[in-house]
Protein backbone atom coordinates (compact mmCIF):
# COMPACT_ATOMS: atom_id res chain seq x y z
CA UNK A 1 103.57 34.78 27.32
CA UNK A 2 105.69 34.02 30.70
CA UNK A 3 108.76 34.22 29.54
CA UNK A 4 110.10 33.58 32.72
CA UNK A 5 109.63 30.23 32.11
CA UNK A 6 112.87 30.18 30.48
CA UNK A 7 114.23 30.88 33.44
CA UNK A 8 114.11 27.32 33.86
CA UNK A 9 116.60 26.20 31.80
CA UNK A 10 120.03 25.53 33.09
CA UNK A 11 123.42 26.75 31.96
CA UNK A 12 127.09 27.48 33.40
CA UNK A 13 128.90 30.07 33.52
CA UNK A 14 131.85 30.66 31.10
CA UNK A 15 134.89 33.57 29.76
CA UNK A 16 134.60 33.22 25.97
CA UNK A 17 137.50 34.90 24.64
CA UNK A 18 139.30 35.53 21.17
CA UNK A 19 141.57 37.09 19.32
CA UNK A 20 142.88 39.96 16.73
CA UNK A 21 145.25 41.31 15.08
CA UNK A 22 147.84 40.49 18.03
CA UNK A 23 144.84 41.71 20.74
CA UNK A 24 142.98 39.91 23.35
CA UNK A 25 139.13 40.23 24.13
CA UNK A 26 136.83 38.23 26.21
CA UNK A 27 133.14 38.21 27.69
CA UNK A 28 131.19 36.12 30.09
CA UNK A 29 129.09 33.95 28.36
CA UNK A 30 126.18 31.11 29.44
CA UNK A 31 125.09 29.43 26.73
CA UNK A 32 128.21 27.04 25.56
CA UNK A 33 127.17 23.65 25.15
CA UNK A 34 128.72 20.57 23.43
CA UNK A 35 126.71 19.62 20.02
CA UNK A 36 128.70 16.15 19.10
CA UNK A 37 131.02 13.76 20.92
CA UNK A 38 132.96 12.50 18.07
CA UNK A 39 134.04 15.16 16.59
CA UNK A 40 133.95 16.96 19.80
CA UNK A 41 131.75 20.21 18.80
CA UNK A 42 130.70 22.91 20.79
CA UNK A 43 128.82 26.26 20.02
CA UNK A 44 128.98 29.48 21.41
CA UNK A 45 125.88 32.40 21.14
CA UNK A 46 127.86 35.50 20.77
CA UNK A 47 125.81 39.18 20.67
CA UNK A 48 126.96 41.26 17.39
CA UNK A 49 127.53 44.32 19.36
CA UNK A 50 129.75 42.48 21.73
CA UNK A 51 133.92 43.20 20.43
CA UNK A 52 134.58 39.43 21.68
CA UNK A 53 132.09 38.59 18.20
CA UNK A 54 133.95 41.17 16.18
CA UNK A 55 137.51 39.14 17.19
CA UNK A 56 135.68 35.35 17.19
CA UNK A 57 133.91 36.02 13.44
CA UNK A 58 137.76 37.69 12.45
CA UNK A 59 140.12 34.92 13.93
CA UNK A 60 137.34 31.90 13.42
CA UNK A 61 139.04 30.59 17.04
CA UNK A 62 137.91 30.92 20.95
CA UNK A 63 138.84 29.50 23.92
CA UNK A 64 136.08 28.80 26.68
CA UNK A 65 137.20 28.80 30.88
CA UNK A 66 134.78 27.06 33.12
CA UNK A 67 134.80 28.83 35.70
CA UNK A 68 134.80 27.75 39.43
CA UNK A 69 131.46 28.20 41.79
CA UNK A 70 134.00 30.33 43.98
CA UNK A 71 134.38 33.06 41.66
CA UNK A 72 134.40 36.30 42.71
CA UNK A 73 131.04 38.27 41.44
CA UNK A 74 134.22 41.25 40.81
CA UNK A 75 135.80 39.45 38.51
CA UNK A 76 132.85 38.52 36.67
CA UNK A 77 131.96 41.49 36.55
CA UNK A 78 135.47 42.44 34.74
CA UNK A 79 134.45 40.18 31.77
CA UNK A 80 130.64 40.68 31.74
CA UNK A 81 129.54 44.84 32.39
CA UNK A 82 132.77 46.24 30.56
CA UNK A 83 133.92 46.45 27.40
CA UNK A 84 136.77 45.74 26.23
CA UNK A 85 136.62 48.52 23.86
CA UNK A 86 137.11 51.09 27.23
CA UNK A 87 139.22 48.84 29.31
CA UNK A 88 141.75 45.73 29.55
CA UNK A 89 140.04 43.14 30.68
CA UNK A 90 143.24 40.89 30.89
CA UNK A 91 144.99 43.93 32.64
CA UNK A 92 145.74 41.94 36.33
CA UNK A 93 144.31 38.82 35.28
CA UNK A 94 146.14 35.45 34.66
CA UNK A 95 145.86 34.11 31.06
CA UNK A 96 148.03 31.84 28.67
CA UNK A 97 148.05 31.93 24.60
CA UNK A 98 146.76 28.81 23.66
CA UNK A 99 147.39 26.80 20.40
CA UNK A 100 144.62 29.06 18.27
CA UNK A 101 146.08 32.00 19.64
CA UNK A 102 143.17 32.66 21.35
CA UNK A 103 144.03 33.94 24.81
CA UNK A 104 142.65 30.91 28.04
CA UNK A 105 142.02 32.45 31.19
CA UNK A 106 143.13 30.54 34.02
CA UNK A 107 141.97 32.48 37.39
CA UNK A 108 138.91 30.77 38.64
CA UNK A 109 139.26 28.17 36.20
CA UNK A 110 138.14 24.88 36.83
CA UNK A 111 138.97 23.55 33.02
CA UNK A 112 138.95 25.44 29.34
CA UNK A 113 138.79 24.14 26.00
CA UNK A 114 140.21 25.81 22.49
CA UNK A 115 137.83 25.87 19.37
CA UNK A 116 138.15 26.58 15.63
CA UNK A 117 135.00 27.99 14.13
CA UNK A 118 133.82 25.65 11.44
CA UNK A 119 130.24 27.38 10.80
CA UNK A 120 128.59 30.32 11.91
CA UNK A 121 124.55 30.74 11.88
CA UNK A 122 122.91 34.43 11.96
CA UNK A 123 120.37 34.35 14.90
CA UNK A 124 119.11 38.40 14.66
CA UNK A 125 120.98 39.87 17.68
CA UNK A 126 123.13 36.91 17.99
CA UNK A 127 125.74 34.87 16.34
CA UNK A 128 125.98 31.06 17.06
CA UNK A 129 129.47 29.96 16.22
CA UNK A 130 129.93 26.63 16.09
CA UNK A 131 133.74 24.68 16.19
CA UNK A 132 135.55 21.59 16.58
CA UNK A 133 137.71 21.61 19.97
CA UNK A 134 141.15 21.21 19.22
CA UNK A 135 142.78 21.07 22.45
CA UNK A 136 140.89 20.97 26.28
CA UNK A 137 142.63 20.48 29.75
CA UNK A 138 141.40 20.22 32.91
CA UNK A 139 143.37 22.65 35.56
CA UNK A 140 141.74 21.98 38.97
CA UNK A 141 138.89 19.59 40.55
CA UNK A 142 135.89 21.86 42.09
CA UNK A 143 132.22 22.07 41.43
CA UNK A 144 131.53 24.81 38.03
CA UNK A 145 129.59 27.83 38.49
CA UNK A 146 126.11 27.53 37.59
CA UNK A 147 123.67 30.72 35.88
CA UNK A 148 121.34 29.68 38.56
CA UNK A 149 124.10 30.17 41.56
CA UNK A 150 124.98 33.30 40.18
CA UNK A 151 121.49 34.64 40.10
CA UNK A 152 120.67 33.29 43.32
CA UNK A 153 123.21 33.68 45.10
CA UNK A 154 125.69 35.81 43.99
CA UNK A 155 122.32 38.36 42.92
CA UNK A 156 124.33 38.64 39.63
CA UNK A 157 122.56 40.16 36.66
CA UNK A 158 122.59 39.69 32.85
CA UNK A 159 124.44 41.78 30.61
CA UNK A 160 121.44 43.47 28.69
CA UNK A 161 123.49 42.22 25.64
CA UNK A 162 123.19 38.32 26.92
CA UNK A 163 121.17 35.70 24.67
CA UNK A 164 119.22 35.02 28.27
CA UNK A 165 118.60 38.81 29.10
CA UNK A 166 115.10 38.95 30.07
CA UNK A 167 114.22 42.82 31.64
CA UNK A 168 113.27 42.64 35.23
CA UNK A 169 111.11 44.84 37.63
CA UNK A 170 113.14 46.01 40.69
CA UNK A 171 110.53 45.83 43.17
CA UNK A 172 110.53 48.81 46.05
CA UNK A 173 112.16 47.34 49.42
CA UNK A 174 109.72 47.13 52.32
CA UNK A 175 112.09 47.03 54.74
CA UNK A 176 115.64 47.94 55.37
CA UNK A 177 116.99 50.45 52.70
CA UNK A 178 118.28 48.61 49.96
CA UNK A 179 120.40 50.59 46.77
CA UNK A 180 120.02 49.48 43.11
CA UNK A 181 123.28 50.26 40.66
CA UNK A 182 121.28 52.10 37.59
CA UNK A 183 124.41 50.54 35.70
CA UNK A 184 124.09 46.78 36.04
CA UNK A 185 121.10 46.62 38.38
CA UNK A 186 123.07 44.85 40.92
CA UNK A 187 121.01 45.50 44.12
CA UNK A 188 123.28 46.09 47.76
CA UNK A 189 121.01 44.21 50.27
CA UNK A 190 122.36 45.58 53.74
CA UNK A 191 121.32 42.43 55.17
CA UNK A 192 123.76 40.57 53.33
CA UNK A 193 126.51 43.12 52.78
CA UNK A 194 129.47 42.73 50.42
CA UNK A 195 131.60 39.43 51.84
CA UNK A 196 133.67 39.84 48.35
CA UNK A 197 134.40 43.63 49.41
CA UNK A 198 134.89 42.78 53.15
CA UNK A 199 131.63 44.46 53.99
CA UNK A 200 129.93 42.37 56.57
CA UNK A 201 126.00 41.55 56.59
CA UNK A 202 124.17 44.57 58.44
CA UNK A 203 125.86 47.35 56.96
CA UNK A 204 123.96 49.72 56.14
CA UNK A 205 124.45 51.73 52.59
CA UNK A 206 125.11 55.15 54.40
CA UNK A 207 127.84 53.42 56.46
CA UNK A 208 129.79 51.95 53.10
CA UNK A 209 133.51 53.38 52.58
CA UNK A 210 133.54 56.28 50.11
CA UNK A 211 135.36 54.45 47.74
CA UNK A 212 133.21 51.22 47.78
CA UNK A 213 132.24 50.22 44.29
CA UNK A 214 129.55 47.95 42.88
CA UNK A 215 130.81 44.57 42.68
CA UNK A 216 129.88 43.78 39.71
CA UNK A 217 130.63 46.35 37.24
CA UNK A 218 132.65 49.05 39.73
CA UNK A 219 130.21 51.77 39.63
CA UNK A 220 131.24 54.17 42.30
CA UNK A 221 127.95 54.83 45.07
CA UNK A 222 126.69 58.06 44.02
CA UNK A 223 125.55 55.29 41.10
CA UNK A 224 123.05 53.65 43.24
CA UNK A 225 119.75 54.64 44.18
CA UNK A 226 117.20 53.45 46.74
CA UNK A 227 114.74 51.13 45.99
């Protein structure tokens, strides 16, 4: 069975985030998509391991950010290879309390939306929580991120807790040396260098700054290792 074929299928590229007990937790997500028009539904796939499901399945509310194509592969990283059991994720990023509570994220926003969890369905390793959008604003014009983009070409990876994970072989480079990060897989092409980081295309990994850090997930180098 290919299942790269699913490959194929198209989705954005979204911050689901929730609330607890007073505390703030969100994730990147792909697979949010509108059920109904009228009521305006929507439904989220959450992993149970994730804490964002842990806050979503306590509160029964979540807010969703679009986010723009522009965003920085760093900051998804912030949301999507940490947790927010070990870390802040909010820590340095703009956010507002919405009307659930829920806390909206608003860097690299394009438009969010705020949802109350009417049902939840058990999916194995997933939860799909579905909920009636109570309030939705639009906060800049711009084209949204696609999974596709950011795969492409951003060379994101999934979270190996994403509904669309699919386990990939990291083929050996056959020409210039090029380093894999053994904690997100995020792969440092010297041809195209690190633009977000300032490194320019043709730097080679030996020639990085000591204190360059994957940009995805901000594994230090000694992290990497050749292809």
């Amino acid at each position: 069975m290919d299942l790269k074929a699913l490959y194929k299928l198209s989705y954005g590229l979204y911050i689901v985030s929730s609330v607890k007990d007073g505390k703030f937790n969100g994730q990147i997500a792909n697979t949010v998509f509108q059920i109904t028009a009228e009521p305006p539904t929507v439904a989220v796939s959450i992993n149970k391991q994730n804490l964002t499901h842990e806050f979503i399945q306590s509160s029964k509310v979540f807010a969703v950010s679009i986010l723009a194509k522009e965003t920085p592969i760093s900051f998804i990283g912030q949301f999507g290879f940490k947790s927010g059991r070990d870390v802040d994720k909010f820590a340095n990023v703009n956010f507002k309390k919405g009307e659930t509570g829920a806390p909206i994220v608003t860097d690299n926003t394009l438009a969010y939306v705020e949802v109350e969890v009417i049902k939840s369905v058990d999916v194995g390793t997933h939860t799909l929580f579905i909920g009636k959008i109570v309030n939705a604003e639009t906060l800049s014009n711009g084209e949204p991120m696609t999974y596709a983009y950011y795969h492409e070409v951003k060379n994101g990876k999934s979270p190996k807790t994403a509904p669309t994970y699919i386990k990939e072989e990291v083929k050996k480079s056959d020409g210039a040396k090029k380093y894999v990060c053994k904690i997100c897989g995020y792969i440092y092409d010297p041809e195209k260098g690190d633009p977000d980081s300032g490194i320019a295309p043709g730097t080679p990994f030996e020639k990085l700054p000591d204190d360059w850090v994957c940009p995805v997930c901000g594994a230090p180098k000694s992290d990497f290792e050749e292809l």
